[in-house]
Protein backbone atom coordinates (compact mmCIF):
# COMPACT_ATOMS: atom_id res chain seq x y z
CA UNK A 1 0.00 0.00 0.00
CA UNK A 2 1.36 3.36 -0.76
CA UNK A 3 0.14 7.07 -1.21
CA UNK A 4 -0.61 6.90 -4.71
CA UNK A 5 -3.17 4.11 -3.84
CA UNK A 6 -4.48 6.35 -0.95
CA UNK A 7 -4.85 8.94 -3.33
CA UNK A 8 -6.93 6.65 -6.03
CA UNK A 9 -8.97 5.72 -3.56
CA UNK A 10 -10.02 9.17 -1.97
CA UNK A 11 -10.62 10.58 -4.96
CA UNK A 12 -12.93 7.75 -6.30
CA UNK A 13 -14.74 7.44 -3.87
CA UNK A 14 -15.21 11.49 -3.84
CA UNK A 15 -16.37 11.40 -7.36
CA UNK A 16 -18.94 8.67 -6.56
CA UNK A 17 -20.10 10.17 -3.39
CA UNK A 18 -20.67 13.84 -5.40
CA UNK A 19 -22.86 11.94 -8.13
CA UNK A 20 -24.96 9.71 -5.02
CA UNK A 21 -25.57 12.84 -3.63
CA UNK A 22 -26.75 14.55 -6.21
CA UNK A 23 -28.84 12.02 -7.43
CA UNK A 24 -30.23 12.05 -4.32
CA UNK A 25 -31.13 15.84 -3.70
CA UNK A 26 -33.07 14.97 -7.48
CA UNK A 27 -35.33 12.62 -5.41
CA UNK A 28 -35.67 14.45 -2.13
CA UNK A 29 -36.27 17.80 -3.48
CA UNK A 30 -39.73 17.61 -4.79
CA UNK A 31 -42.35 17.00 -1.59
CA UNK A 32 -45.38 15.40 -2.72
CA UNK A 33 -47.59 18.04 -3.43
CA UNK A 34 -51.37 17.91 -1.26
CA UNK A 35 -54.33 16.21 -3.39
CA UNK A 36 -56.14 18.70 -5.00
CA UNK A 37 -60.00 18.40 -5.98
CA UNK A 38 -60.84 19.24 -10.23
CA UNK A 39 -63.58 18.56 -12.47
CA UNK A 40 -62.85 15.83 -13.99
CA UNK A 41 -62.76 15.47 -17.81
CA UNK A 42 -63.28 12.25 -19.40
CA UNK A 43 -60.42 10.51 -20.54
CA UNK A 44 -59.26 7.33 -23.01
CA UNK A 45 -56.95 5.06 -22.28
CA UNK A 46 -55.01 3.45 -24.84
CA UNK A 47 -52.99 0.11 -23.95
CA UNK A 48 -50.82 -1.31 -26.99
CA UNK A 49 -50.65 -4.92 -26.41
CA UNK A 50 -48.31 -7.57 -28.79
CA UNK A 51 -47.09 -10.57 -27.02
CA UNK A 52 -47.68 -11.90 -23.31
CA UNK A 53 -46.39 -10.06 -20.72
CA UNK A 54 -45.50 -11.00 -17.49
CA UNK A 55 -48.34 -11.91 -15.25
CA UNK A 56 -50.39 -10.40 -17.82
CA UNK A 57 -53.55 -11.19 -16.95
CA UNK A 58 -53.15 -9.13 -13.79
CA UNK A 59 -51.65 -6.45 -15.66
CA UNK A 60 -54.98 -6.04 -17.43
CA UNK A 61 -56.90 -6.29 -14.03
CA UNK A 62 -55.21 -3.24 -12.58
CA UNK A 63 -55.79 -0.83 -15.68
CA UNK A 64 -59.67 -2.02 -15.37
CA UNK A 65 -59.60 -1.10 -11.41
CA UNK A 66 -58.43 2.54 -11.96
CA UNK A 67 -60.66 4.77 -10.04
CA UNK A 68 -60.68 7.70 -11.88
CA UNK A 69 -63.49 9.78 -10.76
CA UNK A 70 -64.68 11.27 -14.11
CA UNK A 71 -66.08 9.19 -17.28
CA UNK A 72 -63.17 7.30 -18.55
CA UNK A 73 -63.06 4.10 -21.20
CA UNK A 74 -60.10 1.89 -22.46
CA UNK A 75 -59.07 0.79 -25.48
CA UNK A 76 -56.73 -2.35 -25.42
CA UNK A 77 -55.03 -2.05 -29.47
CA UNK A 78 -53.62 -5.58 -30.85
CA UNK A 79 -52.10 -6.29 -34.13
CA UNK A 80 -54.04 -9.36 -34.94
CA UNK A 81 -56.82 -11.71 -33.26
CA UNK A 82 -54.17 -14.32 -33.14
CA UNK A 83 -51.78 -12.34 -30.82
CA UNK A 84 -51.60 -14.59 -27.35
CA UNK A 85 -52.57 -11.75 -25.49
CA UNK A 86 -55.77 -11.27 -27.36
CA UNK A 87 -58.01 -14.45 -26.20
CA UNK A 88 -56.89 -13.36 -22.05
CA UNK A 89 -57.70 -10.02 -22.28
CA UNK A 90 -60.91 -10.85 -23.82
CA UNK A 91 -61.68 -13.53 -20.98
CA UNK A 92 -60.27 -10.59 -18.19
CA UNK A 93 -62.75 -7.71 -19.33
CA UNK A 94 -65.55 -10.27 -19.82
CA UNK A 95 -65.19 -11.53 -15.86
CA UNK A 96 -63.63 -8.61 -14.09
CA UNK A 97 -66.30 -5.48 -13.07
CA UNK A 98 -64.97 -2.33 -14.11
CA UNK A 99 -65.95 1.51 -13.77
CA UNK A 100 -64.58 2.30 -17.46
CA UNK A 101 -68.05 3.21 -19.47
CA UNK A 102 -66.78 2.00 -22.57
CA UNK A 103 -64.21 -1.30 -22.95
CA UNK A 104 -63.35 -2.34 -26.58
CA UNK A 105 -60.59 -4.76 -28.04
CA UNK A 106 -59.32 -3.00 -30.97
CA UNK A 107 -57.24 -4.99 -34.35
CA UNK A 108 -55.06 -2.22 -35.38
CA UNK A 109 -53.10 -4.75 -37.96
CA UNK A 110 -49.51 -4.34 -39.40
CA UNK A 111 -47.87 -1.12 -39.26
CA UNK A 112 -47.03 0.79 -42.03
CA UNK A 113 -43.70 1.19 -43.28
CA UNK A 114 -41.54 3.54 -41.45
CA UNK A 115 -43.53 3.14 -38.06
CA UNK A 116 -43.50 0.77 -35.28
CA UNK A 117 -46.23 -1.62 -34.47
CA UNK A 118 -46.59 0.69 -30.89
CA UNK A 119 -47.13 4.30 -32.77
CA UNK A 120 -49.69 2.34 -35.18
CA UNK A 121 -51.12 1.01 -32.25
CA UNK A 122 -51.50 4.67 -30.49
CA UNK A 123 -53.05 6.26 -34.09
CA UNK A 124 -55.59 3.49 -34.35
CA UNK A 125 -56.60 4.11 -30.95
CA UNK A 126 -56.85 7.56 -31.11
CA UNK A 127 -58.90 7.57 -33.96
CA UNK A 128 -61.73 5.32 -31.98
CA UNK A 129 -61.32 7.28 -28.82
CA UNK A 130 -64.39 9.34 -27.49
CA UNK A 131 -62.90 11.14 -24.69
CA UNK A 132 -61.34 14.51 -23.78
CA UNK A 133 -57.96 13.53 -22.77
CA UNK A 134 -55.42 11.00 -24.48
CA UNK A 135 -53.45 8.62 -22.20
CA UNK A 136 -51.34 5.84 -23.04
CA UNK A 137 -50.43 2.84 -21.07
CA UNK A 138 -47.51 0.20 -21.68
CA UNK A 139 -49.11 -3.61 -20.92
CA UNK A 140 -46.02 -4.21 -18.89
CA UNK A 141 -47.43 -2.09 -16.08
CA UNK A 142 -49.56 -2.25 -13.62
CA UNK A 143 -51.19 0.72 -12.07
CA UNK A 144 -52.39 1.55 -8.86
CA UNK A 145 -55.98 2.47 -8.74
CA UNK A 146 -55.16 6.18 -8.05
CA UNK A 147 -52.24 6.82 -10.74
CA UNK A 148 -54.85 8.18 -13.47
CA UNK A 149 -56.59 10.51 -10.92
CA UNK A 150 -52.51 12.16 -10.34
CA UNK A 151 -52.04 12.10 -13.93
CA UNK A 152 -54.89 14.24 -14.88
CA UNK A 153 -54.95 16.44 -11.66
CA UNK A 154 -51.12 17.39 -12.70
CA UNK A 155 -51.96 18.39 -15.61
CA UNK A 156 -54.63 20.45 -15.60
CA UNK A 157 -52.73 22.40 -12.59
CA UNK A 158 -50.61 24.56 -14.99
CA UNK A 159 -52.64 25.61 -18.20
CA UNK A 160 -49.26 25.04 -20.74
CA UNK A 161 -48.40 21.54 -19.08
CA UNK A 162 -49.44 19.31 -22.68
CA UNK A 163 -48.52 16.02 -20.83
CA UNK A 164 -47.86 14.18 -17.59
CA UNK A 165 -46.54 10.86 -17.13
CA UNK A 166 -45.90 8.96 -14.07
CA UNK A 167 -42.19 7.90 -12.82
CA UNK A 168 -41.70 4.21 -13.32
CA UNK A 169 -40.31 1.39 -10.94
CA UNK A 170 -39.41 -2.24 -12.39
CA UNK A 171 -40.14 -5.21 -9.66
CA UNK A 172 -40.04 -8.42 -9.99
CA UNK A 173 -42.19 -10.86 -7.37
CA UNK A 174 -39.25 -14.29 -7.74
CA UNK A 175 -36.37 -12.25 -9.64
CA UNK A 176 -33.60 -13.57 -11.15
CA UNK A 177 -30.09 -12.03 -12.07
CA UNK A 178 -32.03 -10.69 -15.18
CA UNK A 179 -34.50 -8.69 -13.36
CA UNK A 180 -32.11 -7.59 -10.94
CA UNK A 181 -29.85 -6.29 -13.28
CA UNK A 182 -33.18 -4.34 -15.16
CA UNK A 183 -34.61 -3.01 -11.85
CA UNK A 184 -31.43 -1.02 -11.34
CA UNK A 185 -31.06 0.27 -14.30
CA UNK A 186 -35.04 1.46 -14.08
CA UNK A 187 -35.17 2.30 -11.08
CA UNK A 188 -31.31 3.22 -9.80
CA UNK A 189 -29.95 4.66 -12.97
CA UNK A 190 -32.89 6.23 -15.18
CA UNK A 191 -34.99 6.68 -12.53
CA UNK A 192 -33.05 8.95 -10.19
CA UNK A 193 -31.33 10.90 -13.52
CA UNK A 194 -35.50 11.77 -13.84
CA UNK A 195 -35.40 12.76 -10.85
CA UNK A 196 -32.34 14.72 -10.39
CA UNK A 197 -33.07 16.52 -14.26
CA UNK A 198 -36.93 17.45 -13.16
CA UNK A 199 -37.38 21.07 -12.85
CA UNK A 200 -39.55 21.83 -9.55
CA UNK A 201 -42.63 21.32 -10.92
CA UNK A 202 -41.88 18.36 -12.39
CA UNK A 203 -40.99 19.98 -15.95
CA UNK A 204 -38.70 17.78 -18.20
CA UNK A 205 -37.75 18.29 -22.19
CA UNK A 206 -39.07 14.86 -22.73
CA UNK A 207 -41.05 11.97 -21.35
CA UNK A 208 -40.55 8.94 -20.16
CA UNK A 209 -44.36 7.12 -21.56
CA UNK A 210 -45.31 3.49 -20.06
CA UNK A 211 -48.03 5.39 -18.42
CA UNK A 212 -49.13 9.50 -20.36
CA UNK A 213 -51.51 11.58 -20.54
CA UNK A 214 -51.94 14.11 -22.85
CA UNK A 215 -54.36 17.23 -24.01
CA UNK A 216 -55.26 16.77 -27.59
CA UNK A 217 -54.52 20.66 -28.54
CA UNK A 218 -51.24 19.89 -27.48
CA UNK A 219 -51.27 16.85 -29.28
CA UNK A 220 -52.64 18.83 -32.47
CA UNK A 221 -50.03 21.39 -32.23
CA UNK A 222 -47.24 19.00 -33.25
CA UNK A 223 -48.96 16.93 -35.22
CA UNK A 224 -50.83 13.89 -33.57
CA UNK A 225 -49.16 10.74 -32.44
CA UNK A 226 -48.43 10.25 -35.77
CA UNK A 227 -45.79 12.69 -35.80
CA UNK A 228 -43.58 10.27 -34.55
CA UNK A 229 -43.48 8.38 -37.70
CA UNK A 230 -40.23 7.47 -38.51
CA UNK A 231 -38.76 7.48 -34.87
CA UNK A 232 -37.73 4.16 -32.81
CA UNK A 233 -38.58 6.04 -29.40
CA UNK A 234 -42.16 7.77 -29.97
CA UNK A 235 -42.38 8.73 -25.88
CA UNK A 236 -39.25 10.54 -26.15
CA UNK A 237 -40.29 12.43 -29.80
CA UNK A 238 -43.50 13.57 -28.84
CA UNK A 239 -42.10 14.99 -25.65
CA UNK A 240 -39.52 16.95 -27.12
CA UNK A 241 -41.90 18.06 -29.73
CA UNK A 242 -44.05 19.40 -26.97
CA UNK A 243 -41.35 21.28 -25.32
CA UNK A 244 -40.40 22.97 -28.45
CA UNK A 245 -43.65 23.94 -28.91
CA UNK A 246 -44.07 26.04 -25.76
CA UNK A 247 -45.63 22.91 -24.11
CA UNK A 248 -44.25 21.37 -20.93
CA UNK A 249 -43.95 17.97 -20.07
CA UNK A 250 -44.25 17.20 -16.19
CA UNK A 251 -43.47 13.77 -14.05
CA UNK A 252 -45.47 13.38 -11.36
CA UNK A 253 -44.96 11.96 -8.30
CA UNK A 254 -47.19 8.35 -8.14
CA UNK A 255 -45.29 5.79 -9.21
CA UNK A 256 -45.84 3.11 -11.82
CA UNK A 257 -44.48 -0.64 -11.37
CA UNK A 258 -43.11 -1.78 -14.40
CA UNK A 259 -43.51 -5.84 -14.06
CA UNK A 260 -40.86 -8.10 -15.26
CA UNK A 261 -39.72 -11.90 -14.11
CA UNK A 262 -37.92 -14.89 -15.45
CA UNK A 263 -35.29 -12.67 -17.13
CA UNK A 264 -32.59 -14.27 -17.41
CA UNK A 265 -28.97 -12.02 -17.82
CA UNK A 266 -28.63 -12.59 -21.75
CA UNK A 267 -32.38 -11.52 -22.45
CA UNK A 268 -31.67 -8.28 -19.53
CA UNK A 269 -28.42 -7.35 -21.46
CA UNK A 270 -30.21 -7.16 -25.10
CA UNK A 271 -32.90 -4.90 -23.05
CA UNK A 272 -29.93 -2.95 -21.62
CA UNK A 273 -28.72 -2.28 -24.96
CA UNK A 274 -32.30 -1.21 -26.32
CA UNK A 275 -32.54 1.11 -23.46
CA UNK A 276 -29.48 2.71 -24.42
CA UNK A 277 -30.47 3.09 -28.11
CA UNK A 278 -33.81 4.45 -26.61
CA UNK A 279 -31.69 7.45 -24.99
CA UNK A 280 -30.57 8.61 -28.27
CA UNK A 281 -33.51 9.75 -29.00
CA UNK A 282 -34.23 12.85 -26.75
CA UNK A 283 -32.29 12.38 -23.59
CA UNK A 284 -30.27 15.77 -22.25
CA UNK A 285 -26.69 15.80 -22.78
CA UNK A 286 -25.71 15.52 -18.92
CA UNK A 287 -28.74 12.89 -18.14
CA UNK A 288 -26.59 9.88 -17.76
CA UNK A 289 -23.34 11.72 -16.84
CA UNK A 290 -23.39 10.26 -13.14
CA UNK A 291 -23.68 6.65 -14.49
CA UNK A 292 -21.29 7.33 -17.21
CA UNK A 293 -18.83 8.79 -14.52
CA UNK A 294 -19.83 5.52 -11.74
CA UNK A 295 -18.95 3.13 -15.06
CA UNK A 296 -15.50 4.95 -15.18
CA UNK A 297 -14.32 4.98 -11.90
CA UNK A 298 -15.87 1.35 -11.79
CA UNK A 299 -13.09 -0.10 -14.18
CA UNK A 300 -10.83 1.74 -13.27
CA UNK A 301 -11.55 0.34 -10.11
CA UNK A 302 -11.64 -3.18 -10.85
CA UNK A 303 -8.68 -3.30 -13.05
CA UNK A 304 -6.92 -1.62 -9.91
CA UNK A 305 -8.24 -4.97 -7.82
CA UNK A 306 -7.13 -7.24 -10.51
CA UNK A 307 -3.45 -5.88 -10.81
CA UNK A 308 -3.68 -5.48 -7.01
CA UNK A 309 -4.20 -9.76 -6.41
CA UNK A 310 -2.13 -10.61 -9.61
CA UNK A 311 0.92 -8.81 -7.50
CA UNK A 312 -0.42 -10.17 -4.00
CA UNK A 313 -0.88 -6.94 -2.64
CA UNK A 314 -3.85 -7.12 -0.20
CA UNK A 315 -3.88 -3.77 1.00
CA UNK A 316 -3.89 -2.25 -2.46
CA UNK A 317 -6.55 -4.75 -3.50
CA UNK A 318 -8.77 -3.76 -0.29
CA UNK A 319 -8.52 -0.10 -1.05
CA UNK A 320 -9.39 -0.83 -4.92
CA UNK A 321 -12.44 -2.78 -3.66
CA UNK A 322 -13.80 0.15 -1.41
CA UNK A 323 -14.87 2.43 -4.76
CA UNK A 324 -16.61 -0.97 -6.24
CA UNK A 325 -18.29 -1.14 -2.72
CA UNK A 326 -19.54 2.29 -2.17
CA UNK A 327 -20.90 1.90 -6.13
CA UNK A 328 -23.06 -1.33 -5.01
CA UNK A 329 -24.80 0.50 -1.72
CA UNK A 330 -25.26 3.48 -3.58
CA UNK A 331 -27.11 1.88 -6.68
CA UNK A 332 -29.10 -0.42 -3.85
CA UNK A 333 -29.77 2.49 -1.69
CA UNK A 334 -31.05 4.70 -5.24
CA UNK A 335 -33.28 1.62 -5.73
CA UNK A 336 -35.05 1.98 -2.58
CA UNK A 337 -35.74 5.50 -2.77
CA UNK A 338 -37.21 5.17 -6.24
CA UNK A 339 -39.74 2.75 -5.27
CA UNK A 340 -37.68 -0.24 -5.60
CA UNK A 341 -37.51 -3.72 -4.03
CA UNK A 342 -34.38 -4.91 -1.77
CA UNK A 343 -31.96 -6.85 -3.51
CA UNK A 344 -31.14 -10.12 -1.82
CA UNK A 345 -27.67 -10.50 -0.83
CA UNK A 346 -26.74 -13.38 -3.49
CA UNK A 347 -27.60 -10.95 -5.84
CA UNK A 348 -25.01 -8.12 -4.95
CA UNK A 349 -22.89 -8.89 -7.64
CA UNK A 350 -25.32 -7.64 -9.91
CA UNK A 351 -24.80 -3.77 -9.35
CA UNK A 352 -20.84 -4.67 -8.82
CA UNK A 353 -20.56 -5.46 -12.05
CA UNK A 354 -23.39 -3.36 -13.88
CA UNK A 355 -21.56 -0.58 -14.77
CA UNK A 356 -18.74 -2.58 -16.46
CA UNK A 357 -21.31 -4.41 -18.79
CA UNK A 358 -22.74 -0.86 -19.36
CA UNK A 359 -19.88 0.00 -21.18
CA UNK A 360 -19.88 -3.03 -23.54
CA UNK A 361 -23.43 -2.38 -24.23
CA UNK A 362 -22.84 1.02 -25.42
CA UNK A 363 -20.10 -0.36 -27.19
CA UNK A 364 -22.56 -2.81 -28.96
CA UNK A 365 -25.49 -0.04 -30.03
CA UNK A 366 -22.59 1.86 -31.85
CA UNK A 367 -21.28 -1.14 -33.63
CA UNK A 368 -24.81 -2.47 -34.42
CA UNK A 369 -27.85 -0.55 -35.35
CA UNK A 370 -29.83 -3.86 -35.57
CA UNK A 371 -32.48 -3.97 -32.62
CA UNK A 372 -35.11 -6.66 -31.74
CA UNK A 373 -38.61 -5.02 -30.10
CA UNK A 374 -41.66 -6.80 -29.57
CA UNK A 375 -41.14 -9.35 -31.97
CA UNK A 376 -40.12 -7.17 -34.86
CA UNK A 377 -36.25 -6.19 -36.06
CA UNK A 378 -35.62 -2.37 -36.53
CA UNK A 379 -32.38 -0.94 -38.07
CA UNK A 380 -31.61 2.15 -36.92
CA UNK A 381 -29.59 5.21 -38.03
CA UNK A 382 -27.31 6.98 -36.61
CA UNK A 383 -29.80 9.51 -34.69
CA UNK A 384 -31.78 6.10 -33.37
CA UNK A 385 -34.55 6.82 -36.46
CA UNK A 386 -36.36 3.64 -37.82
CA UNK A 387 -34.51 1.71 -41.06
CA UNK A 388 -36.57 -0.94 -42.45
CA UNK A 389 -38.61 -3.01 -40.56
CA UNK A 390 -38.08 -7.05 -40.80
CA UNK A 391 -39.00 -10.13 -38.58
CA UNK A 392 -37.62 -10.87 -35.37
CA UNK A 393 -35.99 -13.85 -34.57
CA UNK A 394 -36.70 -13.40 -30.89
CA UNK A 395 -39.19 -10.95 -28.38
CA UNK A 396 -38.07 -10.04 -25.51
């Protein structure tokens, strides 16, 4: 051990304890604001559904026991009658009561060329929707009753605010290394960068859409949904298009479980790399910069510990291991306060070791373009617009 290794180690762990801490004031500075009481327009919400989802037939359950207070109806979009979801979802609105007035299973068919089978999804439901307000809900969540009631009270607070959405949370009820892996980077790494980017009323240049709600003039003004034709990310589009329209986007503050389980680490890493090819497509410049700075100091960190035990120097090797350990109770104690579940203790390696695969992931989305989503292959450009579709050979 000698002062240069002192001096590593101080000033890791000072670079990681600056970015935990502002991460951190991001999720501590916005006080849940009191409920407020609003008329209540009526609203339609739109859930694109291809492929089963985990525990999917609850997933349907929850969006049918939303208890909205105004007139509300859903619309759950497939591509085709034969999608597996379409037969369950059927059987769940059939047997489970509801307050919705108006249920319908909608066949939206293939997309178009130059748009993803989700945007097609959203246009073909907004053109059968009734209702005053838009939302949009991912089938991979499941909502509390009360999430819809935030939504629209948020937005009807500030008279420019064009769309809310609600900050998400991934959980898993048996996980695996998989879901570990993609609960931390929901909930640790993208959820407190929303967090820590929010203005103080919630105000972001984009959004973040598994669950949205929007006002149809702001829709109009850009454009519909269908704006987005073209992009890979249509959440992220449509919210920068509102914000350079005068419009603001706004996260509020009930959160939304995203559900996954039986993900195993090859299926979480080709979501990882998704996700990143997601970012391109709106995220601010400094969004990610704690993670990207964590993922430094990280290999530097273990490559420290590996040259450290190759030369049998144990105290060198301890003091290389501190950084990597204040980088695992960090992400695990970000977790937490975005809604997260504990990690079990055999799973700890997981978030020692995340933010070295981060880097080969990154590494892989500039190399290829080629991404796999909902059972369809999209090759992208180099601003993360949509090439050509063509079949999948796997969904994830």
């Amino acid at each position: 051990m000698n002062a240069r290794d002192l001096g590593w180690t101080a000033a890791a762990l000072g670079v990681l304890v600056h970015g935990h801490r502002e991460l951190m004031a991001g999720l501590r500075r916005r006080p849940a604001p009191p409920a407020r009481r609003f008329e209540p327009p009526s609203v339609t919400v739109i859930r694109p559904i291809r492929g089963l989802d985990v525990d999917a037939r609850a997933n349907v359950r929850a969006l049918l026991d939303l208890d909205y207070p105004g007139e509300w109806e859903v619309l759950f979009v497939f591509d085709s009658e034969d999608d597996p979801a379409f037969l369950l979802t059927r059987e769940e609105v059939a047997a489970h009561p509801t307050r919705a007035r108006r249920v319908e299973l909608v066949v939206a068919g293939e997309p178009p060329r130059g748009m993803t089978g989700k945007l097609n999804a959203m246009q073909v439901g907004v053109a059968r929707s009734r209702c005053d307000l838009l939302a949009f809900s991912d089938s991979d969540t499941r909502p509390t009753p009360g999430v819809l009631t935030a939504l629209v009270g948020a937005l009807l607070e500030d008279g420019r605010t064009g769309a809310t959405f609600a900050p998400i949370y991934a959980a898993a009820d048996a996980p695996l290394a998989g879901d570990v892996g993609y609960g931390l980077l929901v909930n640790a790494w993208y959820g407190a960068s929303v967090a820590r980017t929010a203005a103080p009323d919630g105000g972001l240049p984009f959004i973040m859409g598994q669950l949205m709600v929007f006002r149809r003039e702001a829709l109009a003004a850009i454009g519909g949904v269908g704006c987005a034709a073209g992009q890979f990310v249509d959440d992220m589009y449509l919210g920068r298009r509102l914000h350079e329209s005068g419009w603001k986007n706004r996260v509020v503050h009930a959160p939304l479980r995203v559900v996954t389980g039986h993900l195993e680490l090859g299926a979480f890493l080709r979501i990882f790399r998704r996700w990143i090819l997601f970012s391109e497509a709106g995220l601010p410049g400094d969004f990610a910069r704690p993670h990207w700075v964590r993922g430094a100091v990280s290999w530097l960190s273990w490559g420290g510990l590996a040259a450290a035990v190759a030369r049998r120097a144990w105290g060198a090797a301890a003091l290389a291991a501190l950084p990597i350990g204040f980088s695992v109770w960090s992400q695990l104690r970000l977790q937490r306060a975005c809604h997260g579940p504990d990690v079990a203790p055999r799973h700890y390696w997981v978030p020692a070791v995340l933010p070295l695969l981060g880097a080969g992931v990154a590494l892989s989305a500039r190399l290829s373009r080629q991404v796999d989503w909902r059972g369809r292959g999209y090759r992208l450009d180099a601003k993360a617009r949509l090439g050509e579709a063509q079949p999948a050979r796997a969904s994830v």
